[in-house]
Protein backbone atom coordinates (compact mmCIF):
# COMPACT_ATOMS: atom_id res chain seq x y z
CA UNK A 1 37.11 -48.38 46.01
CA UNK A 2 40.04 -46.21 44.14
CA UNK A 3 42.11 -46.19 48.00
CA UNK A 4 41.47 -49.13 48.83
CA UNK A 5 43.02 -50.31 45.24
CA UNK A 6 45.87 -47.54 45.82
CA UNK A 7 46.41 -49.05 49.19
CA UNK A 8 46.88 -52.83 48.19
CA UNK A 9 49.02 -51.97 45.20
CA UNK A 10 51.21 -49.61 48.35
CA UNK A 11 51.14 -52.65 50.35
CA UNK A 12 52.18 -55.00 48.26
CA UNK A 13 55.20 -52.93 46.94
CA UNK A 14 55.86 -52.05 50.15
CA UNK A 15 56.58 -55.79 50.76
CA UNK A 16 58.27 -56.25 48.42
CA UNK A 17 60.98 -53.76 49.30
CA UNK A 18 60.82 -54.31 52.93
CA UNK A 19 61.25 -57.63 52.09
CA UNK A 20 64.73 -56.72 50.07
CA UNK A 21 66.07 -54.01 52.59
CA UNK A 22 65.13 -57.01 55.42
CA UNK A 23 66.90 -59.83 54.42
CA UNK A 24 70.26 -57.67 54.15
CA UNK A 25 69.43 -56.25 57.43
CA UNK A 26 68.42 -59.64 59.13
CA UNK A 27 71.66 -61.26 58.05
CA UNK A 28 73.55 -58.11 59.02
CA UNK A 29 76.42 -59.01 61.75
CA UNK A 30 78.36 -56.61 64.18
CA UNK A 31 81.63 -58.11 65.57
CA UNK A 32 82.77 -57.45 69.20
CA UNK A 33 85.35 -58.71 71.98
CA UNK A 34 84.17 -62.02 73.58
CA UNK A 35 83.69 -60.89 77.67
CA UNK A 36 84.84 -62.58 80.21
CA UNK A 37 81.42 -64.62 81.59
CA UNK A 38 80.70 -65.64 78.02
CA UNK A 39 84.23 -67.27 77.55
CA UNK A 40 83.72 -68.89 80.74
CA UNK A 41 80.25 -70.45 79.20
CA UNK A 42 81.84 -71.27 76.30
CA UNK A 43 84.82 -73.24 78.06
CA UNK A 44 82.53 -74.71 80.34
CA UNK A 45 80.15 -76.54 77.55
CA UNK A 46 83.56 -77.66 76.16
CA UNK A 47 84.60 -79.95 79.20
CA UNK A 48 81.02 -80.89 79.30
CA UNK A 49 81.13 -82.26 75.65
CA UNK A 50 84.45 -83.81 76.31
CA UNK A 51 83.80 -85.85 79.54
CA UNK A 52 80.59 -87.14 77.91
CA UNK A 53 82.79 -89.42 75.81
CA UNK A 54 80.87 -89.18 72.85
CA UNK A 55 81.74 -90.78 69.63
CA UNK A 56 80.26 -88.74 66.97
CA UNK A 57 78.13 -85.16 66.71
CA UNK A 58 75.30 -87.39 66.20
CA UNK A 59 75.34 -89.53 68.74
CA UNK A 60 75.70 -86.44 71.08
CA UNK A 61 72.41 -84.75 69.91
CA UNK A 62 70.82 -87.73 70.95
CA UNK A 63 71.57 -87.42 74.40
CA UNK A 64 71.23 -83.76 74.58
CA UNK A 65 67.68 -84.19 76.29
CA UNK A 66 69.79 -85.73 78.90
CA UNK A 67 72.98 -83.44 79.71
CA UNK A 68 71.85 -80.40 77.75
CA UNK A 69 68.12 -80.00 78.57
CA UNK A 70 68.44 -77.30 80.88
CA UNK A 71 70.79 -75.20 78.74
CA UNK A 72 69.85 -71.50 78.08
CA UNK A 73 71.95 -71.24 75.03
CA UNK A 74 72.43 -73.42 71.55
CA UNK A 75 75.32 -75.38 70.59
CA UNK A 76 77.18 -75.37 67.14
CA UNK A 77 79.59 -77.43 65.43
CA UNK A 78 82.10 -75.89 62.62
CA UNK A 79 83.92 -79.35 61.16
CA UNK A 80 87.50 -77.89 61.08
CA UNK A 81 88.75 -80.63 58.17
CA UNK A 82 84.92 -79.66 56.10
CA UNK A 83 84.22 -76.06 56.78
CA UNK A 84 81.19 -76.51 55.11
CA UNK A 85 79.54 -78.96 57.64
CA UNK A 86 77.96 -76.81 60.38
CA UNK A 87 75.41 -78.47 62.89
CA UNK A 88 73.66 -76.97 65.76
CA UNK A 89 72.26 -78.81 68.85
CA UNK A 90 69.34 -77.34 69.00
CA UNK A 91 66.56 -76.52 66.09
CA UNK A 92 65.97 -73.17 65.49
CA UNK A 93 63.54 -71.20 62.84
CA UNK A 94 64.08 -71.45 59.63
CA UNK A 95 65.28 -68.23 58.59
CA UNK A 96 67.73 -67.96 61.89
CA UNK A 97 68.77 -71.54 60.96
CA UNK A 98 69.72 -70.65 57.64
CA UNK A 99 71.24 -67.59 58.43
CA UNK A 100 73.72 -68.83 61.20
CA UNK A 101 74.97 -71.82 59.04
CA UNK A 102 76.00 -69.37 55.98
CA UNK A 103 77.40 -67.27 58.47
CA UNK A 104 79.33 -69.83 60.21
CA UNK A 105 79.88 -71.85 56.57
CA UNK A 106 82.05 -69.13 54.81
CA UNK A 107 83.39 -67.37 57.85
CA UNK A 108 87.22 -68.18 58.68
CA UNK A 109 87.44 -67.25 62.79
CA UNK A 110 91.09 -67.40 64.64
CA UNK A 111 89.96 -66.04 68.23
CA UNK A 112 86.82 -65.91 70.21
CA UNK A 113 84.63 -63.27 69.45
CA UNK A 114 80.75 -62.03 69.51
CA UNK A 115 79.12 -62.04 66.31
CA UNK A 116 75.89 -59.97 66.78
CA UNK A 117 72.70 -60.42 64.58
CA UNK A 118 69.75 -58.55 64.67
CA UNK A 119 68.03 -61.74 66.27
CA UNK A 120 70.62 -63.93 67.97
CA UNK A 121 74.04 -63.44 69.08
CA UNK A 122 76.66 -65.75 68.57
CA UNK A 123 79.48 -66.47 70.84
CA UNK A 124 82.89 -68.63 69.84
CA UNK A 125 84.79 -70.70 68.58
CA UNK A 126 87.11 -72.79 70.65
CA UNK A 127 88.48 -75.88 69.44
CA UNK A 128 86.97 -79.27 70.86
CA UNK A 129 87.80 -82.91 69.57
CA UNK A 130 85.35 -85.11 69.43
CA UNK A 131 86.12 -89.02 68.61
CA UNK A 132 89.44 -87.27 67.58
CA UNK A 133 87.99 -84.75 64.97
CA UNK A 134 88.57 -81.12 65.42
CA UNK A 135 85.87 -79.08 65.38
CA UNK A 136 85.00 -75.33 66.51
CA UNK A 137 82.90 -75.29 68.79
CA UNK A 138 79.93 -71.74 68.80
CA UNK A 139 77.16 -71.26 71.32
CA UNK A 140 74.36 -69.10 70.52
CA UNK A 141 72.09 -66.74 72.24
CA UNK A 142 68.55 -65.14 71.24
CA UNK A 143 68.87 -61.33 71.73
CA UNK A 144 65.92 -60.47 74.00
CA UNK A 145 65.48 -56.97 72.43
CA UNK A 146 62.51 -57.57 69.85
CA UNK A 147 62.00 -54.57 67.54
CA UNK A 148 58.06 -54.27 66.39
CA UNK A 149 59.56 -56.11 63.02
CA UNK A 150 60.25 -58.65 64.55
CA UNK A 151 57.16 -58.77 66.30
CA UNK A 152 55.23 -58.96 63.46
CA UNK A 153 57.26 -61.61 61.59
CA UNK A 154 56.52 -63.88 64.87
CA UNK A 155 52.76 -63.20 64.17
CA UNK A 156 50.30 -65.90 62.57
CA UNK A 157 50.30 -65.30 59.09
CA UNK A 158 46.41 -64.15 59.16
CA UNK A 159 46.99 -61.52 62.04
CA UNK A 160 49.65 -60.07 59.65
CA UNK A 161 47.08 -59.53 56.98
CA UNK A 162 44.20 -58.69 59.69
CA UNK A 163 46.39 -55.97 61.72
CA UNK A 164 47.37 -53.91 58.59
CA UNK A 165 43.70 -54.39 57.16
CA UNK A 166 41.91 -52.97 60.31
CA UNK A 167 44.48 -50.12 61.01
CA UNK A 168 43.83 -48.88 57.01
CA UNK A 169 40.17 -49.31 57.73
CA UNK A 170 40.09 -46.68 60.93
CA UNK A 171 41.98 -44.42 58.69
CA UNK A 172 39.55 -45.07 55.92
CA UNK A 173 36.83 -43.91 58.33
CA UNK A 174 39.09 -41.01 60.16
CA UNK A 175 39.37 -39.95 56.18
CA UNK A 176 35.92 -39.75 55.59
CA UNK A 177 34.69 -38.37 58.38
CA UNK A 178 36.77 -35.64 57.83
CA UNK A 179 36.01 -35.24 54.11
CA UNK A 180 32.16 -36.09 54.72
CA UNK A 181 31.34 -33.64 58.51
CA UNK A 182 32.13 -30.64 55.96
CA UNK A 183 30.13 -31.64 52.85
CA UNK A 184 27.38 -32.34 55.29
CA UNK A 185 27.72 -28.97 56.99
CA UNK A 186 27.60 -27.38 53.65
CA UNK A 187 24.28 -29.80 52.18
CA UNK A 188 23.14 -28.48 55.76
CA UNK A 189 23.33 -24.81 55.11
CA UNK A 190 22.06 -25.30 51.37
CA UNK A 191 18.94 -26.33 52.26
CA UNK A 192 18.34 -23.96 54.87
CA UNK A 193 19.21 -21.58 52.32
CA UNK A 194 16.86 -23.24 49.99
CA UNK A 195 14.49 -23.01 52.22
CA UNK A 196 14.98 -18.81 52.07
CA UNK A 197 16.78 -18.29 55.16
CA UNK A 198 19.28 -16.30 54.18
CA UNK A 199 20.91 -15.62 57.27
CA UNK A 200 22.56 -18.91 57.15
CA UNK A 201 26.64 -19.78 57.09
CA UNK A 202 28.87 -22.48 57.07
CA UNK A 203 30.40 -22.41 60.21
CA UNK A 204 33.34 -24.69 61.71
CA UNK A 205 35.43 -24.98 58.45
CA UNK A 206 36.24 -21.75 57.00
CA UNK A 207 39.73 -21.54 58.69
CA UNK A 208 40.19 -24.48 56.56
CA UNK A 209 43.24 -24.30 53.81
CA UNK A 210 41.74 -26.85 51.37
CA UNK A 211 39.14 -27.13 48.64
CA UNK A 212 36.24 -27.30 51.48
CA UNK A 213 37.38 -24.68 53.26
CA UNK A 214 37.36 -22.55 50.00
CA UNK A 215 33.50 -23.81 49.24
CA UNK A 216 32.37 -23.02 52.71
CA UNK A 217 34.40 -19.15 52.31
CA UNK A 218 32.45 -19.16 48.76
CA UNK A 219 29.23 -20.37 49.91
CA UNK A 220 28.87 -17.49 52.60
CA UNK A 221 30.06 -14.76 50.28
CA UNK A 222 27.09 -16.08 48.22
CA UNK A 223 24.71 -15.64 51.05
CA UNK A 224 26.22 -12.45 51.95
CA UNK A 225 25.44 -11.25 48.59
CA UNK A 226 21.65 -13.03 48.38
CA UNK A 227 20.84 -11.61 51.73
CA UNK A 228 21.59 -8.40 50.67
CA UNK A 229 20.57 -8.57 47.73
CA UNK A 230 16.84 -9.39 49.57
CA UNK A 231 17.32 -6.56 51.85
CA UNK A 232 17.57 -4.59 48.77
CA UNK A 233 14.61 -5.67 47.77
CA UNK A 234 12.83 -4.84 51.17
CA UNK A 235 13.76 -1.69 51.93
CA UNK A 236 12.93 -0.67 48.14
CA UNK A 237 9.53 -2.12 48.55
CA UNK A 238 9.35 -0.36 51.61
CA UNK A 239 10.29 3.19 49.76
CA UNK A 240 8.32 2.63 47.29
CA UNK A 241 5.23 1.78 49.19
CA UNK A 242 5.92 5.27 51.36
CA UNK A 243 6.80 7.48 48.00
CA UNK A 244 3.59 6.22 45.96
CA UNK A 245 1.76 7.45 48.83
CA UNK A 246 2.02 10.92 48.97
CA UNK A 247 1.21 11.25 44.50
CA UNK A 248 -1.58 8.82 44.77
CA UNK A 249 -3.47 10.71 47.76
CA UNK A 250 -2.66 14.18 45.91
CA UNK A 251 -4.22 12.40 42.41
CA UNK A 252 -7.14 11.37 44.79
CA UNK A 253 -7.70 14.74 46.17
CA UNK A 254 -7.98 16.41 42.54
CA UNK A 255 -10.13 13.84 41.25
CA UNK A 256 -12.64 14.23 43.88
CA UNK A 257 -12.60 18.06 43.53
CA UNK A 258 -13.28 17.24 39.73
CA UNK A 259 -16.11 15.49 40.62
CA UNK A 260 -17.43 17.58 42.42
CA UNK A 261 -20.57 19.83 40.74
CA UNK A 262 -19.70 22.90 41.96
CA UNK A 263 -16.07 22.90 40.99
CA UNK A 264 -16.04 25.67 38.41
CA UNK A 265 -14.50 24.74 34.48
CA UNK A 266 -11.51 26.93 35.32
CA UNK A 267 -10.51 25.01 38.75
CA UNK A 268 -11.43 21.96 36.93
CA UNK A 269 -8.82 22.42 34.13
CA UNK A 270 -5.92 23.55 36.56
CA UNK A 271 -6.96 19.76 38.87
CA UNK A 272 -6.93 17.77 35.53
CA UNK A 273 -3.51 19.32 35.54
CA UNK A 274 -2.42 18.28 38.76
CA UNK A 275 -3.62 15.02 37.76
CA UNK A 276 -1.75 15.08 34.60
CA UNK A 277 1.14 16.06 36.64
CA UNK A 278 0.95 13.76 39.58
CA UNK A 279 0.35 10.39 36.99
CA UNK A 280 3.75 11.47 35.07
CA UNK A 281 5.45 11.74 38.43
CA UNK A 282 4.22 7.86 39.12
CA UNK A 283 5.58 6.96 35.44
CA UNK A 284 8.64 8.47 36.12
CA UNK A 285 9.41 6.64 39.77
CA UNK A 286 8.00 3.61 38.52
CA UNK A 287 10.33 3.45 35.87
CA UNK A 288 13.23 4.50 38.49
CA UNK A 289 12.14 1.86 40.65
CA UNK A 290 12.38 -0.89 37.95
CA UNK A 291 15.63 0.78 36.89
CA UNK A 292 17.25 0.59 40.07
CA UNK A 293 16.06 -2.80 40.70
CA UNK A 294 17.32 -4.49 37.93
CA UNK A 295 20.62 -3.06 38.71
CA UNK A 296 20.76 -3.74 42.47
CA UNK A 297 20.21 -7.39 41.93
CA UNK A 298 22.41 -7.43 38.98
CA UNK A 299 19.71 -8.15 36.28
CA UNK A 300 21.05 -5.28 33.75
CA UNK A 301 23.02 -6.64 30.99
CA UNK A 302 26.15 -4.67 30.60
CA UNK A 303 27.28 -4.61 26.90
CA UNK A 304 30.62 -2.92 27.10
CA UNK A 305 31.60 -1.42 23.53
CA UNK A 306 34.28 1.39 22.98
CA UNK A 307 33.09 4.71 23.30
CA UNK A 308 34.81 8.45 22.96
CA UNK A 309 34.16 9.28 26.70
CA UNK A 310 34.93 12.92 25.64
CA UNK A 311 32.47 13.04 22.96
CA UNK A 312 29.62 11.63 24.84
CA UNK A 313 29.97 13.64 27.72
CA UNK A 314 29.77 16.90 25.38
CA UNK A 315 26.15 15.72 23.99
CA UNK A 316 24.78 15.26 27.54
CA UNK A 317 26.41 18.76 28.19
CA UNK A 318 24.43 20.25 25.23
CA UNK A 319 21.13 18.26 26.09
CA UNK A 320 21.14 19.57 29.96
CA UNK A 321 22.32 22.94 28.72
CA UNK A 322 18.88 23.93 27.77
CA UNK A 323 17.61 23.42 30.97
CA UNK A 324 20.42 25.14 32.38
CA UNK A 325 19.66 28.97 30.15
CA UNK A 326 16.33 28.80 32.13
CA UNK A 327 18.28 30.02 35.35
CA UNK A 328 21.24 31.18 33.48
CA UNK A 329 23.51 28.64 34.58
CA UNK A 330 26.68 27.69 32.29
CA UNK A 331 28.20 24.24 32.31
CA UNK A 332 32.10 24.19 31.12
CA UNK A 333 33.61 20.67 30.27
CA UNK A 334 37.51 20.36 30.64
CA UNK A 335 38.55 17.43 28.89
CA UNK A 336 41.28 15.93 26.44
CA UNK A 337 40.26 16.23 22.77
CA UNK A 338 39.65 12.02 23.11
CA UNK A 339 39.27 9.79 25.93
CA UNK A 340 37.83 6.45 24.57
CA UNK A 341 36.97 3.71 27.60
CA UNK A 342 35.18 0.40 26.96
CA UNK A 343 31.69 0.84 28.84
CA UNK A 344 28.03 0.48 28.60
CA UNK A 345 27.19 3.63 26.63
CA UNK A 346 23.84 4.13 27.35
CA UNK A 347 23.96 2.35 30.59
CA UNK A 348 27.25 5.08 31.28
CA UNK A 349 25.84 8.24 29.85
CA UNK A 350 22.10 7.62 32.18
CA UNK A 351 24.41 7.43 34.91
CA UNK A 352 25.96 10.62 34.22
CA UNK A 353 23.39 12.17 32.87
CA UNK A 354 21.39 11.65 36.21
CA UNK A 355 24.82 13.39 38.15
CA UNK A 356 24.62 16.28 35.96
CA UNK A 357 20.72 16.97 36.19
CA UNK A 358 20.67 16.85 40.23
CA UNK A 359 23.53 19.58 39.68
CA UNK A 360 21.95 21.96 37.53
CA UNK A 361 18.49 21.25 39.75
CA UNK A 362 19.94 22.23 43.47
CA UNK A 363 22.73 25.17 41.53
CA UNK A 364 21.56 28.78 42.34
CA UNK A 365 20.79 31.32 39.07
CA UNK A 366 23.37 33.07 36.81
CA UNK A 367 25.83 30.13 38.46
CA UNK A 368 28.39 27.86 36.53
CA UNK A 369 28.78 23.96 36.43
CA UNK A 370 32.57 22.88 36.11
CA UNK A 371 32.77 19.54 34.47
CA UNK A 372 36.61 18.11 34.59
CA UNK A 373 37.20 14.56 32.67
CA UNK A 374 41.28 13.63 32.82
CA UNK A 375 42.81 10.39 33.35
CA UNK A 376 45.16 8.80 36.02
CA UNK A 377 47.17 5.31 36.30
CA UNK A 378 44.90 2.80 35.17
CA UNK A 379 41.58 4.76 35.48
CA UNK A 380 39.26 7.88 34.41
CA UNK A 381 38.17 10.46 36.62
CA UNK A 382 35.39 12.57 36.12
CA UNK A 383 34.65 15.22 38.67
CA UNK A 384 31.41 17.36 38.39
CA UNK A 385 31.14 20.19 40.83
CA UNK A 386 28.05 22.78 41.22
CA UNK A 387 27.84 26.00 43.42
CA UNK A 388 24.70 24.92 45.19
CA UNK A 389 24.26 25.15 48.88
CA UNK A 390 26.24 21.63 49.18
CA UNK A 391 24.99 18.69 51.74
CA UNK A 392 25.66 18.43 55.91
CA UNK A 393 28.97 16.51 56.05
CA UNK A 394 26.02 13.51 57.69
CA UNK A 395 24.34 12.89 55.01
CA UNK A 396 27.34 12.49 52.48
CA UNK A 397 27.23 9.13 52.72
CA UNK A 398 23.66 8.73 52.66
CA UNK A 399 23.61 10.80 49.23
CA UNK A 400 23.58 7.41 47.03
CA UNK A 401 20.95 5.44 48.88
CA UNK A 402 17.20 5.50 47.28
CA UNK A 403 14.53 7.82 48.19
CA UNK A 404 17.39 9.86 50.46
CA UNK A 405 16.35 13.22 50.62
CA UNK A 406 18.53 16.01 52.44
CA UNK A 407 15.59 18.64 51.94
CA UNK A 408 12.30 17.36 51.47
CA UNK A 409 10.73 20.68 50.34
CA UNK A 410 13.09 21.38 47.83
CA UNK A 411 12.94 18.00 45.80
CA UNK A 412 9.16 18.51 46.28
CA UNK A 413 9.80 22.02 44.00
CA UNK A 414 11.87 20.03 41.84
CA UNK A 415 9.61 17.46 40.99
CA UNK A 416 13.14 14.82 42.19
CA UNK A 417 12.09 10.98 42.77
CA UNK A 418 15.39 10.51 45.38
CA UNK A 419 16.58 7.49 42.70
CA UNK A 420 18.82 10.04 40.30
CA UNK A 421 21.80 9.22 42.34
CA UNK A 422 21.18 5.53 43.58
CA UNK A 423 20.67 4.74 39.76
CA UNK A 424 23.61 6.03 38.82
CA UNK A 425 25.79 4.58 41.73
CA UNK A 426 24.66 1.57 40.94
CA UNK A 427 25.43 1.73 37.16
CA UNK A 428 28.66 3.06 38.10
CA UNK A 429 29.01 -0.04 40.26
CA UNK A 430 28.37 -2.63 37.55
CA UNK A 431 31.10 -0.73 35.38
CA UNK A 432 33.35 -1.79 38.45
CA UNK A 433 34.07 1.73 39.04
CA UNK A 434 33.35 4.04 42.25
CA UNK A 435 31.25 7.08 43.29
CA UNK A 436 31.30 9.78 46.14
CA UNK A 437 30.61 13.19 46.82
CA UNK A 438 32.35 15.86 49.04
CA UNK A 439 31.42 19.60 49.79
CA UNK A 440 33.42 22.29 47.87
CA UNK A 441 36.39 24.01 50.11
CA UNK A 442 34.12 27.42 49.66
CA UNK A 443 30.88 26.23 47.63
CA UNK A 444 28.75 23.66 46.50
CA UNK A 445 28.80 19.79 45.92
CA UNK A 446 31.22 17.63 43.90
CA UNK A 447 31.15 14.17 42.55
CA UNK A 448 33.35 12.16 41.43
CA UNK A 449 33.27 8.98 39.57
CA UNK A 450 36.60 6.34 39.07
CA UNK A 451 35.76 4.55 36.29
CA UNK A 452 38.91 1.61 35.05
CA UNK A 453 40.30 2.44 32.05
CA UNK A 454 40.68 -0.50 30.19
């Protein structure tokens, strides 16, 4: 309804003007040299009118069915004595009518000449007597060129309205369809999605510059992100399903040696251990699990406050340092006296925390932890580097994912989950910061996390 308003209000201004610019253009006249076969015509429809031997204009119209039937051109008459009393021998349109009388009405001519209108070209004067009165006498020609204005002024009056109506209409439609064949491809691939295929994209329109274009380019990234984000949830399901396996059948195994009536009280008391042992090992990866899912799919609330980076990083130093005097290991932090970075403390320091604890786990006895915080352009870097046995260049980039293990027995001795790291890359992640790890030049394992220091 709103284009088809903006479109009659267009049209009828549009007339309006034309209408203005037209009539200046219709009565527009070009002058040119008289040629040699028109002069003849001209001379020729003068002895003509003279040997009819009429008395007046008048009576000479009358006749002109007669003599002047079979002429291809129109006749005027300029009164010389009343330049203001044109007549023509012929009818003509209105507006052509009108426009040659003015003309010839307040024009002063002394030769022959062409006098060129956008519609009819008009050829004179010479002077004739008629009844003895002096008058000039024109002829007239229709230009046979029609330009499509003129076309359309010739049409009926309801084909004029009908013509613009129907060509507005099959750009109406061409409009829609092209707003409308996206939108529906779109509705299309949101129900399919709805429907929990997540595979689904809008195809067709993406190379599209306009708002659509941008919907159907933010619609994919969305499923992008949902598929993966179910994926996630898959494969961690999956993981999860395989870990519990291996506790569960080892709490199975003691509890059926426990039941068992000749299991002595001393073997008893070391499986209720095991069981002890294997349930806290379930606690703990269950509450990985749930950890890592609720960051994966983007469920954790961050709640960035200010924080003294260096200061917090010293307490998890002093917290993991007791676990490092059991094999004589000795972490050093270099750091400014005060880095302060708006972050998730807790959220932060867990991820950290978790960094720092697979270190001191997998570093040899009597070894040292170097812990280096310093800042760069618009970010913090904190590198922490062990002097462990360091991970195949292969399975550096596999380091971060869940349940990756590059030595199964060893994480069995160290009682490890394989969720440390994927936790904290993924806490790292929601700080909008970066993780990665790369083998020492002579020893050991560094990471390094990029946090933006804002």
């Amino acid at each position: 309804m709103w284009f088809w308003l903006i479109a009659i209000a267009s049209i009828v201004s549009t007339r309006f003007i034309s209408q203005q610019l037209s009539s200046e253009a219709f009565n527009k006249v070009a002058i040119q040299p008289a040629l040699h076969d028109e002069l003849r015509q001209l001379h020729s429809t003068a002895k003509r009118i003279e040997r009819s031997k009429v008395n007046s204009i008048n009576e000479l119209i009358e006749i002109r069915q007669k003599r002047f039937a079979q002429t291809p051109f129109n006749i005027w008459f300029k009164s010389i004595d009343n330049p203001q009393e044109v007549m023509s021998m012929f009818p003509l349109p209105m507006r052509h009518q009108e426009a040659l009388v003015n003309y010839l009405s307040n024009q002063n001519f002394s030769q022959p000449q062409i006098s060129a209108f956008s519609h009819t070209k008009l050829i004179g004067p010479i002077v004739i007597k008629i009844n003895n009165q002096p008058y000039q006498l024109f002829i007239s020609k229709r230009q046979h060129k029609r330009n499509i204005r003129q076309i359309v002024r010739d049409l009926p009056y309801w084909a004029r309205i009908a013509i613009p109506a129907l060509i507005s209409f099959i750009l109406c439609l061409l409009l829609a369809h092209n707003f409308s064949k996206p939108v529906r491809l779109i509705q299309k691939a949101t129900t399919k999605l709805g429907q929990g295929d997540f595979s689904t994209r809008v195809k067709g329109i993406t190379k599209r510059r306009d708002e659509l274009g941008q919907l159907a380019n933010s619609f994919n990234k969305m499923a992008e992100q949902l598929q993966q984000n179910q994926s996630a949830q898959k494969r961690l399901l999956g993981d999860v399903s395989h870990e519990l396996r291996s506790p569960m059948t080892r709490l199975q195994m003691a509890l059926g040696l426990v039941q068992q009536e000749s299991t002595s009280e001393q073997a008893r008391e070391q499986y209720l251990q095991r069981c002890q042992r294997e349930i806290e090992r379930l606690d703990q990866m269950i509450s990985d699990v749930l950890a890592l899912s609720r960051l994966e799919n983007t469920i954790q609330t961050i709640e960035p406050e200010r924080i003294n980076l260096t200061s917090q990083l010293q307490n998890i130093i002093n917290d993991e340092q007791f676990v490092a005097d059991k094999k004589a290991i000795k972490i050093q932090l270099s750091a400014p006296s005060e880095i302060t970075l708006l972050a998730d403390s807790v959220l932060l320091m867990s991820a950290i925390s978790n960094v720092l604890t697979n270190a001191v786990k997998y570093s040899p006895e009597n070894s040292t932890i170097e812990v280096n915080l310093s800042t760069q352009k618009n970010e913090v870097k904190l590198v922490i580097s062990d002097n462990g046995d360091g991970v195949p260049e292969q399975s550096l980039s596999q380091l971060f994912s869940p349940f990756y293990r590059v030595n199964l027995a060893r994480d069995r001795n160290t009682g490890g989950t394989g969720l440390g790291l994927a936790i904290a890359k993924q806490a790292v992640i929601a700080h909008k910061g970066k993780i990665f790890a790369k083998n020492n030049a002579i020893r050991g394992l560094s990471v390094t996390i990029l946090l933006p220091n804002m």
